[in-house]
Protein backbone atom coordinates (compact mmCIF):
# COMPACT_ATOMS: atom_id res chain seq x y z
CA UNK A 1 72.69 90.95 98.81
CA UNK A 2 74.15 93.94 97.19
CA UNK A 3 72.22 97.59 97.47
CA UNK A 4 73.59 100.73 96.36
CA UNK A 5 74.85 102.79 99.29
CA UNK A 6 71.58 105.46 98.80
CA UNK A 7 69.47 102.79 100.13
CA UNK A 8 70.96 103.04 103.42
CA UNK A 9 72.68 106.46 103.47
CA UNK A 10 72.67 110.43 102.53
CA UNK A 11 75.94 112.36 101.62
CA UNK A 12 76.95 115.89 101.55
CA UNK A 13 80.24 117.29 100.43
CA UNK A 14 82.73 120.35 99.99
CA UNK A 15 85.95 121.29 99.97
CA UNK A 16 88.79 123.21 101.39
CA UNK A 17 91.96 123.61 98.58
CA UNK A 18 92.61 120.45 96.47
CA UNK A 19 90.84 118.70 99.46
CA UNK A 20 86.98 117.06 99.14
CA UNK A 21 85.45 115.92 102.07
CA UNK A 22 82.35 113.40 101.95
CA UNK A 23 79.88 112.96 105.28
CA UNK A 24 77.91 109.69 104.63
CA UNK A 25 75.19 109.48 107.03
CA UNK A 26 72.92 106.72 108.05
CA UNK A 27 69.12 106.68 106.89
CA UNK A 28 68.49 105.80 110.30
CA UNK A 29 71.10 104.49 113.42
CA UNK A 30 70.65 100.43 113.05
CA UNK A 31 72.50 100.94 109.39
CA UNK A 32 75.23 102.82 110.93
CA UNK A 33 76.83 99.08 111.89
CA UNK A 34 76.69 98.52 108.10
CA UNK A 35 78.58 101.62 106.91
CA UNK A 36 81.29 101.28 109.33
CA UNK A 37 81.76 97.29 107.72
CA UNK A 38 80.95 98.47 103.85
CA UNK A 39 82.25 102.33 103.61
CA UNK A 40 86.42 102.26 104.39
CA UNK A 41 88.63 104.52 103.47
CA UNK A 42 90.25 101.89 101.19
CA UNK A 43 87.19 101.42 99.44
CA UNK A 44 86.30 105.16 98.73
CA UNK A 45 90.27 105.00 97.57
CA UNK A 46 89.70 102.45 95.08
CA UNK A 47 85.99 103.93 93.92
CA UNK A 48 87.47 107.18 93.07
CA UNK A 49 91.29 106.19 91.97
CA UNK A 50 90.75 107.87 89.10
CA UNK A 51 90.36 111.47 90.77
CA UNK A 52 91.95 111.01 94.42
CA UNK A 53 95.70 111.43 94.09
CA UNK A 54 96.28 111.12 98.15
CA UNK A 55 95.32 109.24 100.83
CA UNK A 56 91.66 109.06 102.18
CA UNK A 57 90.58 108.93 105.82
CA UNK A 58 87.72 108.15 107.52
CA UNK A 59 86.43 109.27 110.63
CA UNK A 60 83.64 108.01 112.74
CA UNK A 61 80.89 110.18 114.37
CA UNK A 62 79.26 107.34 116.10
CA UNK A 63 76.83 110.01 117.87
CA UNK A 64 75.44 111.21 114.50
CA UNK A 65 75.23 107.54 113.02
CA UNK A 66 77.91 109.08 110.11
CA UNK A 67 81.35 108.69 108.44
CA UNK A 68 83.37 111.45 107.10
CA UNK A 69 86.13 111.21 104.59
CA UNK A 70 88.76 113.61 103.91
CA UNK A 71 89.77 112.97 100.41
CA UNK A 72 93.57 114.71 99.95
CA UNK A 73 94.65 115.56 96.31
CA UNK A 74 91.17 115.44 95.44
CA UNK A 75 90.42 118.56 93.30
CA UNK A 76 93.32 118.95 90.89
CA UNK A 77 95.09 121.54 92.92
CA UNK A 78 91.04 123.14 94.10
CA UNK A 79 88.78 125.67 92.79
CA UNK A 80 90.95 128.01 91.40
CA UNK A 81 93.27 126.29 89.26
CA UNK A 82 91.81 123.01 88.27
CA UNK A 83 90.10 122.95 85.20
CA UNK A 84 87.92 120.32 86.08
CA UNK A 85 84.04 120.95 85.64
CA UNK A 86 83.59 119.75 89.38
CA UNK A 87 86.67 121.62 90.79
CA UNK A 88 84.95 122.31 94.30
CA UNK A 89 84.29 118.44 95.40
CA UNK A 90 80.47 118.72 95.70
CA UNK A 91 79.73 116.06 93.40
CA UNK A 92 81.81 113.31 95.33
CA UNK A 93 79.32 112.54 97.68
CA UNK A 94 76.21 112.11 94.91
CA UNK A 95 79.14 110.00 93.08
CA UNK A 96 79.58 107.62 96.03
CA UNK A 97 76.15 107.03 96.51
CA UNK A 98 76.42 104.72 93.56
CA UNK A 99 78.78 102.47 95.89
CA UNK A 100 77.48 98.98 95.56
CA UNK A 101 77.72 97.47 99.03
CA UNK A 102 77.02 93.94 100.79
CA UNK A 103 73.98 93.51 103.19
CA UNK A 104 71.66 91.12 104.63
CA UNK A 105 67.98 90.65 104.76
CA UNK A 106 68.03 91.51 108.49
CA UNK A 107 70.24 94.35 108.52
CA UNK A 108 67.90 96.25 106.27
CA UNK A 109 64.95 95.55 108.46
């Protein structure tokens, strides 16, 4: 079935320069399996390939059930010349949120 990522996860967000950086963390450890299927760095690409410029990669943090993606020419050159309403990154991890993913009965418990 298909779920919005929220169901499973919480994200929080920054930046550093024209780069955003999104930590999705599970709800609770058994989903963690799930984000590390659904939540690639291709994906969050393709979701945002309207506003990410450069590549996007993930990295695992198996001990905190939680992905984090470094999203690189992200912020329209960063805080203080992009002219974008959003020019610090914090809404990229609400906006991924909205991911629609694929899950099964069982996996959600």
């Amino acid at each position: 079935m298909k779920i919005t990522l929220e169901r499973i996860a919480h994200t929080r967000s920054g930046d550093k320069g024209d780069l955003s950086n999104i930590g999705v963390i599970a709800r609770d450890p058994r989903y963690y399996p799930v984000l590390l299927r659904e939540v690639t760095a291709e994906r969050v690409k393709h979701y945002f390939s309207d506003l990410v410029h450069g590549p996007v990669t993930r990295y695992e943090l198996p001990n905190v059930a939680a992905l984090n993606f470094v999203l690189e020419e992200a912020l329209d050159g960063g805080g203080t010349v992009s002219l974008r309403l959003d020019a610090q990154g914090k809404i990229f991890g609400s906006q991924l949120l909205g991911l629609e993913i694929e899950v099964t009965e069982d996996e959600l418990g």
